[in-house]
N, C-alpha and C. Protein backbone atom coordinates (compact mmCIF):
# COMPACT_ATOMS: atom_id res chain seq x y z
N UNK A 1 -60.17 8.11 -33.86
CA UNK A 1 -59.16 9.14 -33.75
C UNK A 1 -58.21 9.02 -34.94
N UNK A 2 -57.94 10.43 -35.78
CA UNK A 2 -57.03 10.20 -36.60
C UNK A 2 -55.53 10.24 -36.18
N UNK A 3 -54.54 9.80 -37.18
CA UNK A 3 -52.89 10.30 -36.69
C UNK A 3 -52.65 10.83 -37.74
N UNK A 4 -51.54 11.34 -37.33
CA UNK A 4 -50.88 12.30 -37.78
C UNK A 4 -49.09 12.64 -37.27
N UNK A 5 -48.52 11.83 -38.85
CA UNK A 5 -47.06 11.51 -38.44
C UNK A 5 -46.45 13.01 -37.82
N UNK A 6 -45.83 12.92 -37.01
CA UNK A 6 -44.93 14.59 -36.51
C UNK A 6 -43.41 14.21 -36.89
N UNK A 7 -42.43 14.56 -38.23
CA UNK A 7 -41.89 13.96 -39.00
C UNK A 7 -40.82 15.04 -39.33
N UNK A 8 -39.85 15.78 -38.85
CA UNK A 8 -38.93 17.08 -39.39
C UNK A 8 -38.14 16.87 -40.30
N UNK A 9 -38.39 17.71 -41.53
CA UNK A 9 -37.18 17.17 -42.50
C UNK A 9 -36.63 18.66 -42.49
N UNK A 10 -35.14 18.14 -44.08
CA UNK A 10 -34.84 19.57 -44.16
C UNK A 10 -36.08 20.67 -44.70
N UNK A 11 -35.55 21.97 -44.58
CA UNK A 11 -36.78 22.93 -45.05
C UNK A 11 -38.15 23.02 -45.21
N UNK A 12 -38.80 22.10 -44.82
CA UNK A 12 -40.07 21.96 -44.84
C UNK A 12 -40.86 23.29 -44.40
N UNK A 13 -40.65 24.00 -42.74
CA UNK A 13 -41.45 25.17 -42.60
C UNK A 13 -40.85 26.24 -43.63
N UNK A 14 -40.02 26.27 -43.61
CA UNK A 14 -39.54 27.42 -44.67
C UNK A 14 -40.30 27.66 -46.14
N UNK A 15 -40.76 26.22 -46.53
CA UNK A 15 -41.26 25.99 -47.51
C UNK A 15 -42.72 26.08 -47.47
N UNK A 16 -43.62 26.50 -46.46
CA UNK A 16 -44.53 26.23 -45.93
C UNK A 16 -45.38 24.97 -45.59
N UNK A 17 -44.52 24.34 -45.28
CA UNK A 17 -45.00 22.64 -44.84
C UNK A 17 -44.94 22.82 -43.52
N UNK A 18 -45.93 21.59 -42.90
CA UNK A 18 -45.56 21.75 -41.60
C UNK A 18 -45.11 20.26 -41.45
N UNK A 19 -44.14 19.60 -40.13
CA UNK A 19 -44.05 18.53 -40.43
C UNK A 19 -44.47 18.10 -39.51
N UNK A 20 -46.02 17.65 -40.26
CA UNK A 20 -47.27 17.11 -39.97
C UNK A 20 -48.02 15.85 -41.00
N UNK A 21 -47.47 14.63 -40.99
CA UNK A 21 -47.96 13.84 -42.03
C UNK A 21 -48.90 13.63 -41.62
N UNK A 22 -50.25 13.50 -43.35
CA UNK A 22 -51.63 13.00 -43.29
C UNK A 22 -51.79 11.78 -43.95
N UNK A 23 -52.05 10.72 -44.05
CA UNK A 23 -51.58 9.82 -44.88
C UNK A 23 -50.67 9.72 -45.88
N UNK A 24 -49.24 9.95 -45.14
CA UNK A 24 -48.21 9.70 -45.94
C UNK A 24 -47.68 11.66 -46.59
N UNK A 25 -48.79 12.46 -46.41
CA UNK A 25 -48.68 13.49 -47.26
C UNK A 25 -48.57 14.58 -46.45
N UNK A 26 -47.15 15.27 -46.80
CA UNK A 26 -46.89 16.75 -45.67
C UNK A 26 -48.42 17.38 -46.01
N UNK A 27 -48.52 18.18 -44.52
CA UNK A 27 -49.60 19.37 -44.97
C UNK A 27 -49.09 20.82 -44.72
N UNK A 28 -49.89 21.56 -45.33
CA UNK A 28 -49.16 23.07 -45.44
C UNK A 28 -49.99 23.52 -43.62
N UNK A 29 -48.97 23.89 -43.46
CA UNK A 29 -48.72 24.45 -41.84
C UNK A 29 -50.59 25.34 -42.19
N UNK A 30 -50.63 25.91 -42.79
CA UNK A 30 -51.54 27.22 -42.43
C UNK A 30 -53.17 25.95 -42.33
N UNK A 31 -52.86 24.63 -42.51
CA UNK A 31 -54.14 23.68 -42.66
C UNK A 31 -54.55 23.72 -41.23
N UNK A 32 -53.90 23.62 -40.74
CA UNK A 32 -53.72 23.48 -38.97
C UNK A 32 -54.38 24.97 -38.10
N UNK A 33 -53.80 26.14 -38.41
CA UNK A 33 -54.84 27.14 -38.00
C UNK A 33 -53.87 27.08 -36.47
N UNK A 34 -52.26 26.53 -36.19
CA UNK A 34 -52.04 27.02 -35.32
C UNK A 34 -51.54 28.46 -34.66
N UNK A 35 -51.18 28.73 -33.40
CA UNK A 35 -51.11 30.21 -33.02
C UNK A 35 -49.79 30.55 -33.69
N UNK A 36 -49.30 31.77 -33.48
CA UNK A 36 -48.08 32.28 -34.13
C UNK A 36 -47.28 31.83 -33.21
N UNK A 37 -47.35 31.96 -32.19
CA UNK A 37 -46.09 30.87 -30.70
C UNK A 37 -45.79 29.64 -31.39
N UNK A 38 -46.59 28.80 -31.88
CA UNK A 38 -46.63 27.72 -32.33
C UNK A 38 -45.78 27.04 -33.65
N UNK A 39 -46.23 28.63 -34.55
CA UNK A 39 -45.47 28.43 -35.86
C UNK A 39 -43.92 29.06 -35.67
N UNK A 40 -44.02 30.34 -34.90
CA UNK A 40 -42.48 30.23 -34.58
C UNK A 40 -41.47 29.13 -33.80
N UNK A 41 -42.41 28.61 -33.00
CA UNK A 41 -41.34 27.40 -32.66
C UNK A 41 -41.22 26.43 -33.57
N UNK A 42 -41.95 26.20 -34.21
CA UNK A 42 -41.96 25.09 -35.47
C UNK A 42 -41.03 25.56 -36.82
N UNK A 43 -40.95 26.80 -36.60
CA UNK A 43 -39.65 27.48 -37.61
C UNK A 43 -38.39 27.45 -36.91
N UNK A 44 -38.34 27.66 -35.68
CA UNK A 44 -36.87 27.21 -35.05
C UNK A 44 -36.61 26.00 -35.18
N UNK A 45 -37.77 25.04 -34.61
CA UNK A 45 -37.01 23.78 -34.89
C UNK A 45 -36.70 23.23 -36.17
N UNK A 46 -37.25 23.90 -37.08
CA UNK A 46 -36.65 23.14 -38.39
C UNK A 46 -35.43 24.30 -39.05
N UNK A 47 -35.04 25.27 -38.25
CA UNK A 47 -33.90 25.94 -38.62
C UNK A 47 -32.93 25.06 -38.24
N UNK A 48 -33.24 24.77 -36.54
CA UNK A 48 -32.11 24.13 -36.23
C UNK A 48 -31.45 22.21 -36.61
N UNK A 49 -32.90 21.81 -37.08
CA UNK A 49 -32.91 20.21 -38.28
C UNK A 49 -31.97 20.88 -39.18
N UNK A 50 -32.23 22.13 -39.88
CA UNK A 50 -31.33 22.48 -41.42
C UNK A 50 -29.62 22.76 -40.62
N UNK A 51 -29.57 23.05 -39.58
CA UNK A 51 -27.94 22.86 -39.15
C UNK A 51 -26.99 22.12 -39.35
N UNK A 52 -28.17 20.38 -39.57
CA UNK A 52 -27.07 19.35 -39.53
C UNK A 52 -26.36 19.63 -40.47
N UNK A 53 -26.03 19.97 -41.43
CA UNK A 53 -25.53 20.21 -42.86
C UNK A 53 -25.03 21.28 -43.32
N UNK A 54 -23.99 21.16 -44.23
CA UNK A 54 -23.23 22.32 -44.65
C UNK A 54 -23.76 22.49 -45.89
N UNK A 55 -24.55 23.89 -45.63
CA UNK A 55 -25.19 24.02 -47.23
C UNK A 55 -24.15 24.41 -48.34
N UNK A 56 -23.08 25.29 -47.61
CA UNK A 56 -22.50 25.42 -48.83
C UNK A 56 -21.15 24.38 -49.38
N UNK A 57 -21.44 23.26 -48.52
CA UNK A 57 -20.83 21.80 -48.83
C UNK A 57 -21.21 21.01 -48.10
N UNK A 58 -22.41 20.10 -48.78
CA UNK A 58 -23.28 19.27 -48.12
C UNK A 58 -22.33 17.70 -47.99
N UNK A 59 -21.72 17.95 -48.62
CA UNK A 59 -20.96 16.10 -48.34
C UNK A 59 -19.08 16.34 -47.39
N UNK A 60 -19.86 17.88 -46.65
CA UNK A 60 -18.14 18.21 -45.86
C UNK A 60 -18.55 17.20 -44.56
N UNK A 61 -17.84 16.08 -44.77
CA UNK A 61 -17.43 14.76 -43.08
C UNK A 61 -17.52 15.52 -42.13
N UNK A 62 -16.67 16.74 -42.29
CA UNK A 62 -15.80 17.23 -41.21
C UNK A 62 -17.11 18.11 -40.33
N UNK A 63 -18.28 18.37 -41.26
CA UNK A 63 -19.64 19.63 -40.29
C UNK A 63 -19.96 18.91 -39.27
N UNK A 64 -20.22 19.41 -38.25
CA UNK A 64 -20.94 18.59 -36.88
C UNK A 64 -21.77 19.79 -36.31
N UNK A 65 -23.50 19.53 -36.37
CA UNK A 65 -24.25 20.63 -35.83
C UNK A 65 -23.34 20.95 -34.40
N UNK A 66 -23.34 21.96 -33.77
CA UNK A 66 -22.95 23.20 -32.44
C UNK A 66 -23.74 22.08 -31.67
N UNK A 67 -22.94 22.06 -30.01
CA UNK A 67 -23.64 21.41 -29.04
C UNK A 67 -25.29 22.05 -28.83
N UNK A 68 -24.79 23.45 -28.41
CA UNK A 68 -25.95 24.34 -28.29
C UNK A 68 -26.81 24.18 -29.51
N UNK A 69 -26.41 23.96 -30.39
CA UNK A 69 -27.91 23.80 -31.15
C UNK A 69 -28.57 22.39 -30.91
N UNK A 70 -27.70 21.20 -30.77
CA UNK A 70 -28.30 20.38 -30.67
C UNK A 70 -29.21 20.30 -29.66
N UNK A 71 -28.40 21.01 -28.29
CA UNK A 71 -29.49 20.33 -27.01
C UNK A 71 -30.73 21.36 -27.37
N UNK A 72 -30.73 22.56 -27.97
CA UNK A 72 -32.03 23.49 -28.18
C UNK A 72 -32.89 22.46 -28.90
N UNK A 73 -32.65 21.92 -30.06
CA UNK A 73 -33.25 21.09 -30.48
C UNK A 73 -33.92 20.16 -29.73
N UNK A 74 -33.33 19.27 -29.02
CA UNK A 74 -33.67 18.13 -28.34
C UNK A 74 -34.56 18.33 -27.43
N UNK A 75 -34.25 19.64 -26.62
CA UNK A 75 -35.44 19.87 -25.74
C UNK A 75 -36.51 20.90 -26.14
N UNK A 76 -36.44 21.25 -27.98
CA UNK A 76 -37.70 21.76 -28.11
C UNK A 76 -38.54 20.74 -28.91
N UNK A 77 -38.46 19.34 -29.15
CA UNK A 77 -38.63 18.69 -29.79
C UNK A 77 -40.13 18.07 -28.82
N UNK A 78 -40.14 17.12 -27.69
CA UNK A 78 -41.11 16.84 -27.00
C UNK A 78 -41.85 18.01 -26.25
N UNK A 79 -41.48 19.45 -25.73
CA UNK A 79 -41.74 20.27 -25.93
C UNK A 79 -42.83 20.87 -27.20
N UNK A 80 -42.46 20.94 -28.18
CA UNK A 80 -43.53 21.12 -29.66
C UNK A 80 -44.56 20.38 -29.62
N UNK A 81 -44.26 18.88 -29.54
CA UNK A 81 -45.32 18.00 -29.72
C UNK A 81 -46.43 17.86 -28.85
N UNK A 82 -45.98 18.24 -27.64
CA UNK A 82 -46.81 18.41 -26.79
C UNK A 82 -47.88 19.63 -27.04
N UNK A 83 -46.94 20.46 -27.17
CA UNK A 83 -47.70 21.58 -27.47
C UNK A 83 -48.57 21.65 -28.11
N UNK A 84 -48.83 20.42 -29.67
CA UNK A 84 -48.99 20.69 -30.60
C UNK A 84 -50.10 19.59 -30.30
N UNK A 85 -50.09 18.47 -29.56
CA UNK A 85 -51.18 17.62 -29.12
C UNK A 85 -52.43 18.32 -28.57
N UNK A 86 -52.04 19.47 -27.49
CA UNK A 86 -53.23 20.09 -27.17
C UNK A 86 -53.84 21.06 -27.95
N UNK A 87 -53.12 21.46 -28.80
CA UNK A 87 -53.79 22.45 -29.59
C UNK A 87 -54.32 21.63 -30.79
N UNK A 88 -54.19 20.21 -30.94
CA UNK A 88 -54.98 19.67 -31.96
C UNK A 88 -56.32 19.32 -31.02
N UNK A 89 -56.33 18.92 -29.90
CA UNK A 89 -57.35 18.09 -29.18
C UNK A 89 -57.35 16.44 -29.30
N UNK A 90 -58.63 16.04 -28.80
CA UNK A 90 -58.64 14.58 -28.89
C UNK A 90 -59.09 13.80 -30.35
N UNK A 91 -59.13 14.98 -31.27
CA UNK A 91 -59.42 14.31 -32.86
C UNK A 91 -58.05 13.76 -33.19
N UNK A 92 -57.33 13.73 -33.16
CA UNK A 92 -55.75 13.43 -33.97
C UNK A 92 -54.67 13.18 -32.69
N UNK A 93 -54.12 12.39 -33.40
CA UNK A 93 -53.05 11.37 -32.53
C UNK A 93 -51.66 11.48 -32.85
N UNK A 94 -50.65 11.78 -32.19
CA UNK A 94 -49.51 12.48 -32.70
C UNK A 94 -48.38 11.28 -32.54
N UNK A 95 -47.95 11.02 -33.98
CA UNK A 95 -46.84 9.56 -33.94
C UNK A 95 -45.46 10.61 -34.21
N UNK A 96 -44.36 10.32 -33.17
CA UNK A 96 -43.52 10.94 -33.38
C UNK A 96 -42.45 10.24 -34.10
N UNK A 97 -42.46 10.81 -34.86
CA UNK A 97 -41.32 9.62 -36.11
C UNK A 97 -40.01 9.93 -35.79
N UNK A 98 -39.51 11.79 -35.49
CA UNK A 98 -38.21 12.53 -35.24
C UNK A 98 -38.02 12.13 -34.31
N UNK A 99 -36.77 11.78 -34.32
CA UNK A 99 -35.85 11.58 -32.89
C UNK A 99 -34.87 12.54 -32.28
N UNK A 100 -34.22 13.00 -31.42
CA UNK A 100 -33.68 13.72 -30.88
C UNK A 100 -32.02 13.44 -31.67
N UNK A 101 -31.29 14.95 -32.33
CA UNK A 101 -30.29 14.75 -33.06
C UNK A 101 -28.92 15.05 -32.19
């Protein structure tokens, strides 16, 4: 069975990554062949990863992601992976590196 790190950074789907490590190396979301349910939740959750931060002042102390975004996050997080376990099958093994923010 292979793995496959499940790893959210900033912008990654936006960028067309999915955050899906293959040895060490993002893969582009479209490698995967998942459904569009799938890729839209995988674009929310990395909208709401890009929250932590104030883009238009990334070193402001004072930003703190919205409650509501956080708990959306948190509970779409094991949610995804799950999701994302059955739609890989029993070839690939899902190491969850992200933790709940």
């Amino acid at each position: 069975m292979k793995q496959v790190v499940f790893l959210v950074d900033f912008g990654m789907v936006s960028h067309g990554l999915a955050p899906l490590f293959v040895d060490g190396h993002a893969t582009e979301i479209g490698f995967w062949g998942f459904s569009n349910d799938i890729i839209r939740r995988l674009t929310r959750l990395n909208e709401l990863y890009d929250r932590q931060v104030n883009w238009d002042n990334p070193n402001d102390p004072t930003w703190r992601i919205s409650e509501r975004d956080r708990n959306e996050f948190n509970a779409l997080l094991p949610f995804l992976v799950s999701e994302i376990q059955i739609a890989l099958g029993d070839k690939w093994e899902i190491v969850l590196e992200s933790q709940p923010i």
